[in-house]
N, C-alpha and C. Protein backbone atom coordinates (compact mmCIF):
# COMPACT_ATOMS: atom_id res chain seq x y z
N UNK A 1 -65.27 -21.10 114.18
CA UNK A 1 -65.22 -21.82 112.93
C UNK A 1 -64.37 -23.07 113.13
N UNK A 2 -64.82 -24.55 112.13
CA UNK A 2 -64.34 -25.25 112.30
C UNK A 2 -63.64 -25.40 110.71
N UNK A 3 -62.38 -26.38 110.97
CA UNK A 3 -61.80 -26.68 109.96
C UNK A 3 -62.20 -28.17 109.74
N UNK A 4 -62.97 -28.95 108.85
CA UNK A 4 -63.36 -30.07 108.72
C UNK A 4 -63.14 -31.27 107.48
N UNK A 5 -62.05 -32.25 107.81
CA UNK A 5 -61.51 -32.62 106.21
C UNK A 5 -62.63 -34.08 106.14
N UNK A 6 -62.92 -33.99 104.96
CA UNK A 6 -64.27 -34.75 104.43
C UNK A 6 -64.42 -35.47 103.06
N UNK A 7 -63.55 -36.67 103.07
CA UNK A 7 -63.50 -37.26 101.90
C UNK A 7 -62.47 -36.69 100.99
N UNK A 8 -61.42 -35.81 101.80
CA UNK A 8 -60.19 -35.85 100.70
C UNK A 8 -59.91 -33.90 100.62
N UNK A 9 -61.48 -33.78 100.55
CA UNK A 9 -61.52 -32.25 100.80
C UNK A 9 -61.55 -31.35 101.79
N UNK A 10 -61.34 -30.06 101.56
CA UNK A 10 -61.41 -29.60 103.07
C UNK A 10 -62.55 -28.54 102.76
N UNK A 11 -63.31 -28.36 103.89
CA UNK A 11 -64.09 -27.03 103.89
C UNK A 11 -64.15 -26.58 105.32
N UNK A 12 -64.58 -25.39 105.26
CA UNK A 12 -64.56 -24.26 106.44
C UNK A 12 -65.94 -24.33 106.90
N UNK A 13 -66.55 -24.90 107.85
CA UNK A 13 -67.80 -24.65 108.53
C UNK A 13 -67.88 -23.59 109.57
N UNK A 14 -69.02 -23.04 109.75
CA UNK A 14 -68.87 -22.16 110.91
C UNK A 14 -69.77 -23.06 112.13
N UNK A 15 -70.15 -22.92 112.99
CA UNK A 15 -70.30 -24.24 114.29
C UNK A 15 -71.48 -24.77 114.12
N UNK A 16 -72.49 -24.20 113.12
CA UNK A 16 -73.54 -25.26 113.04
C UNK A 16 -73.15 -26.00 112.46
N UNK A 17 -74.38 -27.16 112.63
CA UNK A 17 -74.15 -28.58 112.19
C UNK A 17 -74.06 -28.27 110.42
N UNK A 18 -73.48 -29.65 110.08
CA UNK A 18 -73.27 -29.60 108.70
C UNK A 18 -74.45 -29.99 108.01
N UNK A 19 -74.99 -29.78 106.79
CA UNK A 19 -76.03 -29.85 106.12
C UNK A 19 -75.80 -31.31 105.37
N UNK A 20 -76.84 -32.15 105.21
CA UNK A 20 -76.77 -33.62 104.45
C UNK A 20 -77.32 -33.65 103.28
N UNK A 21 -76.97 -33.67 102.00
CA UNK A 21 -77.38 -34.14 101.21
C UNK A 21 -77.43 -34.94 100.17
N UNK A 22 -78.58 -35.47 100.21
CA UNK A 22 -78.73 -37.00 99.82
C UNK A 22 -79.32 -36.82 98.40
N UNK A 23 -77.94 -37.28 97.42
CA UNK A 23 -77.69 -37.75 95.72
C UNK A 23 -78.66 -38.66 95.65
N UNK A 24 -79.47 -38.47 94.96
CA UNK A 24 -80.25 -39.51 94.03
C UNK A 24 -80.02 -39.63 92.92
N UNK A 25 -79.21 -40.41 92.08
CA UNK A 25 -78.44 -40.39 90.46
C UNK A 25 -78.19 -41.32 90.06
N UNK A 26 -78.31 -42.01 88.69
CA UNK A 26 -78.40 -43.33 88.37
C UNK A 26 -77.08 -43.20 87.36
N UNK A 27 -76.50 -41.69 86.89
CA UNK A 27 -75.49 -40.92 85.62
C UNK A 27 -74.40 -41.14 87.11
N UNK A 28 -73.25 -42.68 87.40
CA UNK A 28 -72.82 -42.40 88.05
C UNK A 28 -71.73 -40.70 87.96
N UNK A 29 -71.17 -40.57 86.72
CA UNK A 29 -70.22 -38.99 86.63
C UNK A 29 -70.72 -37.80 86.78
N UNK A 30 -72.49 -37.85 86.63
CA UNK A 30 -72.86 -36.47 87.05
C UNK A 30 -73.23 -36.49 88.58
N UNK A 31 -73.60 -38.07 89.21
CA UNK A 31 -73.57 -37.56 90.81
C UNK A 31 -72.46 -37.26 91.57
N UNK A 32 -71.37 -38.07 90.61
CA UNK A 32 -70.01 -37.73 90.98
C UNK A 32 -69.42 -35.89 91.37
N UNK A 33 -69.58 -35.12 89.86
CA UNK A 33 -69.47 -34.02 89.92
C UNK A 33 -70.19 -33.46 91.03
N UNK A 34 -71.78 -33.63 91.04
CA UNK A 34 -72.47 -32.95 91.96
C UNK A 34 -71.96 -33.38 93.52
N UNK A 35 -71.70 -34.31 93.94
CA UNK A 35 -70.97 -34.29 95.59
C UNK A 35 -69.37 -33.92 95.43
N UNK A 36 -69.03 -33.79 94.34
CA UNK A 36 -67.57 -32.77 95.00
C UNK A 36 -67.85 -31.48 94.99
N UNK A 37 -68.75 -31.11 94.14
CA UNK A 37 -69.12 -29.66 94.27
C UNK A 37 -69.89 -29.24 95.67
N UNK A 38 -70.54 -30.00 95.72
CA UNK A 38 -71.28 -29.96 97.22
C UNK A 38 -70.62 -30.02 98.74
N UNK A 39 -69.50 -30.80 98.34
CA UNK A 39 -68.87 -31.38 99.05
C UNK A 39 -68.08 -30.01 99.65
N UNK A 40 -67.36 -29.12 98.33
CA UNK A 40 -66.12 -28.35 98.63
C UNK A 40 -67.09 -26.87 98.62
N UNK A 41 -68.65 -27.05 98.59
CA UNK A 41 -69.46 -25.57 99.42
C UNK A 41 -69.74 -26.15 100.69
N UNK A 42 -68.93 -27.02 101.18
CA UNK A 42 -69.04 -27.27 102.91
C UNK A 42 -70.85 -27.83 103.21
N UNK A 43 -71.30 -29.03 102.08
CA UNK A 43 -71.97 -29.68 102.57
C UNK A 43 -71.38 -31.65 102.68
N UNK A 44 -72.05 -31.82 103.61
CA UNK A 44 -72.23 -33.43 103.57
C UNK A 44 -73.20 -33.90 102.86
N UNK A 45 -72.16 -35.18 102.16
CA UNK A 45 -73.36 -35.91 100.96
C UNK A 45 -72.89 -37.12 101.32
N UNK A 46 -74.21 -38.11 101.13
CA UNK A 46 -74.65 -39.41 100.50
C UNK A 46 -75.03 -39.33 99.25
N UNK A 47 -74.64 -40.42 98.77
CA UNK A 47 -75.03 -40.64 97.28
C UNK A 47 -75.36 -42.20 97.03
N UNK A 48 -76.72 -42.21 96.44
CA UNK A 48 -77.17 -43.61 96.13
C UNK A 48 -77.48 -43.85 94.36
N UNK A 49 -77.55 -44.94 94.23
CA UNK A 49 -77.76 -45.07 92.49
C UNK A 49 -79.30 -45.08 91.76
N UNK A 50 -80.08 -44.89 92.96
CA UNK A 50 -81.74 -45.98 92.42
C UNK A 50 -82.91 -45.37 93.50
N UNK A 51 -84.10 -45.37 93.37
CA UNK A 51 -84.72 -44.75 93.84
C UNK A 51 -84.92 -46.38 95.25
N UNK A 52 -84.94 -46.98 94.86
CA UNK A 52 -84.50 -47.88 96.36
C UNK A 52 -84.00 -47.71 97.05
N UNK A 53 -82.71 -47.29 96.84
CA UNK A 53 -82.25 -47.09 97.73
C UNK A 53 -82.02 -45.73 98.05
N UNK A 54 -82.60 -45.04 97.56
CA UNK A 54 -82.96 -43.68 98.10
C UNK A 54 -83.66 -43.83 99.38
N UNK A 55 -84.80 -44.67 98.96
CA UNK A 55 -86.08 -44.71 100.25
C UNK A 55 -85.47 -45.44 101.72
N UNK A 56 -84.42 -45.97 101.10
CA UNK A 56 -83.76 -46.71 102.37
C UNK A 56 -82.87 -45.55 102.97
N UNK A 57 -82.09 -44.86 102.36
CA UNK A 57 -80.75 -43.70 103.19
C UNK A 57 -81.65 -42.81 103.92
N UNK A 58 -82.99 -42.26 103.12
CA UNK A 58 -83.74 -41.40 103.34
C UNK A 58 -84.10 -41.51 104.97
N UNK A 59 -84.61 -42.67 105.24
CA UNK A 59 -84.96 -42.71 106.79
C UNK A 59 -83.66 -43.25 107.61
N UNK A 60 -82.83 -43.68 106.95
CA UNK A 60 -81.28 -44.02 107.94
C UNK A 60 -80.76 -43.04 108.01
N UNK A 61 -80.08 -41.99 106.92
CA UNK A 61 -79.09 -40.73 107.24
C UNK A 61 -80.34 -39.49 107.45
N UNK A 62 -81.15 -39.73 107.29
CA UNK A 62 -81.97 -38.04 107.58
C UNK A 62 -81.93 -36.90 106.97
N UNK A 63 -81.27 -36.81 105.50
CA UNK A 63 -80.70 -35.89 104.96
C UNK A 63 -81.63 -34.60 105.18
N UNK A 64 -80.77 -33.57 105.18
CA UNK A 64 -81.75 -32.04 105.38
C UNK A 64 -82.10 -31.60 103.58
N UNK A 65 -81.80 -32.27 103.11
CA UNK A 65 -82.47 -31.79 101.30
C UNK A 65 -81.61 -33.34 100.57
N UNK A 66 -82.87 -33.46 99.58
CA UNK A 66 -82.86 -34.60 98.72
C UNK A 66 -82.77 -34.33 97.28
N UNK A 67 -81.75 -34.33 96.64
CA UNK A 67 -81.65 -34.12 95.22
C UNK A 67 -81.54 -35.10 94.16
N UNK A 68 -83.07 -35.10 93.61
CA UNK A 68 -83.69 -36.31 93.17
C UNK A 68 -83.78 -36.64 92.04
N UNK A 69 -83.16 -37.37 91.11
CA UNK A 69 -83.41 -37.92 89.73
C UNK A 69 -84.97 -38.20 89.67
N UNK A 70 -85.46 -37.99 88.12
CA UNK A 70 -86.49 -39.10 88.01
C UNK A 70 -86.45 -40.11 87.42
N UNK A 71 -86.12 -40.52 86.28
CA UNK A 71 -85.66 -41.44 85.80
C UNK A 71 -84.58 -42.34 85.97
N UNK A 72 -84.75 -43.26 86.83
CA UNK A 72 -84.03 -44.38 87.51
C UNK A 72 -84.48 -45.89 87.47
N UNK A 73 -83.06 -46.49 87.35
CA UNK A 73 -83.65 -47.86 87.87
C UNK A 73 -84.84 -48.34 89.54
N UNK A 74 -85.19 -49.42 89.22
CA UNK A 74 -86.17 -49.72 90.34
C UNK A 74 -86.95 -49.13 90.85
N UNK A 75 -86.91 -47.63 91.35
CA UNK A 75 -88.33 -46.86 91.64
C UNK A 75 -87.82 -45.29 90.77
N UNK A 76 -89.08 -45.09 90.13
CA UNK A 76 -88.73 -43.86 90.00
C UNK A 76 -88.54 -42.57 90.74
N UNK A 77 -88.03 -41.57 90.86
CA UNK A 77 -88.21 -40.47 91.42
C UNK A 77 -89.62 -39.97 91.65
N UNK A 78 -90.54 -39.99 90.83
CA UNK A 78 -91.92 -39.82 91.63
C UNK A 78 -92.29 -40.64 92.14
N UNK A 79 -91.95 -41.68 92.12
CA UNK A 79 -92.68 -43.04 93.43
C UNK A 79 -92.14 -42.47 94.66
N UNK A 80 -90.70 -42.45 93.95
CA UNK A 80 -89.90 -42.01 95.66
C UNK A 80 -90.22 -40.76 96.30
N UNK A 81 -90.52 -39.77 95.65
CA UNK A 81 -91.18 -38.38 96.15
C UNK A 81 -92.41 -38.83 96.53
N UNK A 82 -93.08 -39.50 96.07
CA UNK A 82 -95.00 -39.76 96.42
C UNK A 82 -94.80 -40.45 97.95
N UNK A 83 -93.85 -41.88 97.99
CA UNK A 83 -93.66 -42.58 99.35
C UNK A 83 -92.72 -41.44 100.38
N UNK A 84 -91.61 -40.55 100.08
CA UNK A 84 -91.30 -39.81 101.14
C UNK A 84 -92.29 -38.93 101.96
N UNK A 85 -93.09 -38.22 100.49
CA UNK A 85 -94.44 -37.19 101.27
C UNK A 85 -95.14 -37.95 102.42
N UNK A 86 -95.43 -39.47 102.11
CA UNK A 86 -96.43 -39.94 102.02
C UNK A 86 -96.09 -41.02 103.57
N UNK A 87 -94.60 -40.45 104.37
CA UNK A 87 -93.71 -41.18 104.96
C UNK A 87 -93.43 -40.40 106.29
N UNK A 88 -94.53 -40.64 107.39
CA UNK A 88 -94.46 -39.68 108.41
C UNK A 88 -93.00 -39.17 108.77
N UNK A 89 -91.83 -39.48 108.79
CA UNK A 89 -90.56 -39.32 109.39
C UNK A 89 -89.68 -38.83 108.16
N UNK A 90 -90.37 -38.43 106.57
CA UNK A 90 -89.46 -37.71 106.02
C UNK A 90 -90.50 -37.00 105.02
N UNK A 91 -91.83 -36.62 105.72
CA UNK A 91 -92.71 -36.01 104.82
C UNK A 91 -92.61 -34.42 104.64
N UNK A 92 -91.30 -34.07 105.22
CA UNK A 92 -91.30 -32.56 105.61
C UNK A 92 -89.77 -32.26 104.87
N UNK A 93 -88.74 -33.36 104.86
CA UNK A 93 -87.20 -33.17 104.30
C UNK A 93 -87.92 -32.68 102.74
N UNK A 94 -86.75 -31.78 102.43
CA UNK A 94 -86.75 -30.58 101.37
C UNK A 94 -86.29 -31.52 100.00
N UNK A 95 -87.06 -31.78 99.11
CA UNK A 95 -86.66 -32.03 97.48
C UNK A 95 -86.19 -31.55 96.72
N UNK A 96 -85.22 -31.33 96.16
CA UNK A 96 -85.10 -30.72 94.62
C UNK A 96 -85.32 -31.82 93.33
N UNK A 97 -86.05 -32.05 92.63
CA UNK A 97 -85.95 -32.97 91.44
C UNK A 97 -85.22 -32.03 90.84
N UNK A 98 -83.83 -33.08 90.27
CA UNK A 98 -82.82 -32.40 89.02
C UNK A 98 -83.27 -33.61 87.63
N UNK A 99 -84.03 -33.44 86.70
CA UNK A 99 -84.02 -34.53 85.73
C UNK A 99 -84.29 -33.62 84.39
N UNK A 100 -83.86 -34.50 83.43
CA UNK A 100 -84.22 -34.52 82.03
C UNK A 100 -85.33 -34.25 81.62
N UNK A 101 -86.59 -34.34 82.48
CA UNK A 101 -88.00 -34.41 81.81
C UNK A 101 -88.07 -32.70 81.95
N UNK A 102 -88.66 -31.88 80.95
CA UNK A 102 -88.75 -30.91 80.57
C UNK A 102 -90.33 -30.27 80.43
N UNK A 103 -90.63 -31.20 79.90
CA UNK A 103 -92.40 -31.51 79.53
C UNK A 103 -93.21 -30.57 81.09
N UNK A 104 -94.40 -30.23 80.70
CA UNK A 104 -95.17 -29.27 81.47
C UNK A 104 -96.18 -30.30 82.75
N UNK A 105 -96.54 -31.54 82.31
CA UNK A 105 -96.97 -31.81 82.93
C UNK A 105 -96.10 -33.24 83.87
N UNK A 106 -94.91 -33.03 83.31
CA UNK A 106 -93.74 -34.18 84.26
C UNK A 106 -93.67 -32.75 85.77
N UNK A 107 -93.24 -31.68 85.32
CA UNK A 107 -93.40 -30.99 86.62
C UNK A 107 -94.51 -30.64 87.28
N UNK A 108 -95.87 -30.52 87.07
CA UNK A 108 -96.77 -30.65 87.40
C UNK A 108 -97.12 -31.91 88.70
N UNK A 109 -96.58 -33.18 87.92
CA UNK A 109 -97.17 -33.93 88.34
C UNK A 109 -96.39 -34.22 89.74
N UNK A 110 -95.00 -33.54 89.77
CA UNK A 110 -93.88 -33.43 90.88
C UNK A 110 -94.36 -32.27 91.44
N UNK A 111 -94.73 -31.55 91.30
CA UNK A 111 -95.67 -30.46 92.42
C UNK A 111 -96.79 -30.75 92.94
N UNK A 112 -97.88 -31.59 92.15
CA UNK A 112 -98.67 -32.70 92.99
C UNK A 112 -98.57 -33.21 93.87
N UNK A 113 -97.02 -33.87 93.94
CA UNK A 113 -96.62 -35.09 95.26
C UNK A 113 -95.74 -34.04 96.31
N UNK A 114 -95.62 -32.73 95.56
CA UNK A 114 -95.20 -32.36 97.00
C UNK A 114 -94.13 -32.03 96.85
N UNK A 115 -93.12 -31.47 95.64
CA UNK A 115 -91.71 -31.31 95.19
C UNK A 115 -91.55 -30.02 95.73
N UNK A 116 -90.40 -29.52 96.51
CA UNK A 116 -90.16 -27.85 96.66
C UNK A 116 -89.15 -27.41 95.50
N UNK A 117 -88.98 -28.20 95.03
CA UNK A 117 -88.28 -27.33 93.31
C UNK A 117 -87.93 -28.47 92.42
N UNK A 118 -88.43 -28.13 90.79
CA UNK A 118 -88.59 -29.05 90.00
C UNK A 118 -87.21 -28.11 89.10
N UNK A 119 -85.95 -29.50 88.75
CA UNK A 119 -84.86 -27.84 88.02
C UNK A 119 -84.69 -29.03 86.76
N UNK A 120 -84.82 -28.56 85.90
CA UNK A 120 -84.24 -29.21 84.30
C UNK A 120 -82.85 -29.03 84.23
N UNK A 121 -82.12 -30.29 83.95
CA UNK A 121 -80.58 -29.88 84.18
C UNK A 121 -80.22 -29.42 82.60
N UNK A 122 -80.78 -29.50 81.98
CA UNK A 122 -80.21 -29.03 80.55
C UNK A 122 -80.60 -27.27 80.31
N UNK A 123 -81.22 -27.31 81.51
CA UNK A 123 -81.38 -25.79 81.91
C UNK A 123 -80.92 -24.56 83.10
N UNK A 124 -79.93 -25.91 83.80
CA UNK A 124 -79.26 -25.40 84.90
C UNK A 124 -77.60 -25.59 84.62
N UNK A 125 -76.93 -24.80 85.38
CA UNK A 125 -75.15 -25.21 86.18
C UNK A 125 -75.45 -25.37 87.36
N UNK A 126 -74.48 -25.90 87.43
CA UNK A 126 -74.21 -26.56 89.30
C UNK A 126 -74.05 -25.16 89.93
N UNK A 127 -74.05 -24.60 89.66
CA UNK A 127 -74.14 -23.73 90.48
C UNK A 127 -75.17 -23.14 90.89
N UNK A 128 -76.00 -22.62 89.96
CA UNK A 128 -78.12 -22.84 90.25
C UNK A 128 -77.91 -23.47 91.24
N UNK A 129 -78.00 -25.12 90.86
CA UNK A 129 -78.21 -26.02 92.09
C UNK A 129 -77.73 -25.75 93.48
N UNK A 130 -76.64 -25.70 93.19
CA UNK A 130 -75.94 -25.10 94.71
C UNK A 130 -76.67 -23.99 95.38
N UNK A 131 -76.65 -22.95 94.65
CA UNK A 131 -77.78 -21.55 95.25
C UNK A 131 -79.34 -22.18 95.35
N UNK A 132 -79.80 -22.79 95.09
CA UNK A 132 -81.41 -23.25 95.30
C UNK A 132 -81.31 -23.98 96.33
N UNK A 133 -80.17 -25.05 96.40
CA UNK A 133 -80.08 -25.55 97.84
C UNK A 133 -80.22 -24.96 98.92
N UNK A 134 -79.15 -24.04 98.84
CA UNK A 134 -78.64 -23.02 99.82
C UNK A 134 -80.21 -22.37 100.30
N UNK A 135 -81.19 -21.80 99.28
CA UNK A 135 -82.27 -21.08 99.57
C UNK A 135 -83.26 -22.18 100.31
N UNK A 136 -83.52 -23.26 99.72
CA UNK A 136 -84.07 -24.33 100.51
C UNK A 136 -83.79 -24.58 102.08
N UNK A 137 -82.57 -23.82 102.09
CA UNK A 137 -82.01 -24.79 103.77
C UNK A 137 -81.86 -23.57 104.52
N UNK A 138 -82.28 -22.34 104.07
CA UNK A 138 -82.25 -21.13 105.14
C UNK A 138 -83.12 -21.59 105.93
């Protein structure tokens, strides 16, 4: 086991590599919350504001799971899910959409492009999130 200090925090890894995940959030205080929480279950995060620059970290850092707003400035979260699927070198990295849209056919249409979990945050805790990650990255 390693002892690894990471932005202020510390967490306990055991010798595999550390897990990346890449914030997609436009609510800068809720992506906030979500990478310290992430942060102090001993993952590595990026965090971007916009689905632009999502599509840009996406092929620079490589993240092993993408936790994706939909409603954003400049691209939405389903553009950006449609171009990752649709993006030989990150058509396989793991999605979670976390958004507001509730509606039957907003998740639908994110299982269309290829989403491995659609979560309504007015229907989740961070902690869901954290455990769905976790199941995603076994």
């Amino acid at each position: 086991m390693t002892l690894t200090l990471f932005r202020g925090s510390i967490s306990i890894m055991s010798d595999n590599k550390q897990k990346l995940i890449l914030i997609v959030e436009d609510d800068d205080n809720l992506a906030s919350v979500y990478e310290t929480r992430l942060q102090a279950e001993g993952f590595a995060t990026k965090r971007v504001p916009n689905g632009e620059d999502a599509l840009s970290a996406a092929l620079a850092a490589k993240p092993d799971l993408i936790l994706l707003d939909v409603m954003m400035p400049k691209v939405s979260g389903f553009d950006v899910l449609d171009i990752l699927r649709n993006t030989p070198e990150t058509q396989d990295v793991k999605i979670i959409m976390l958004t507001a849209l509730s509606q039957d056919n907003d998740k639908e249409k994110a299982e269309s492009l290829g989403v491995n979990d659609y979560l309504i945050k007015s229907q989740v805790v961070i902690a869901d999130v954290v455990d769905r990650i976790r199941q995603h990255l076994e």
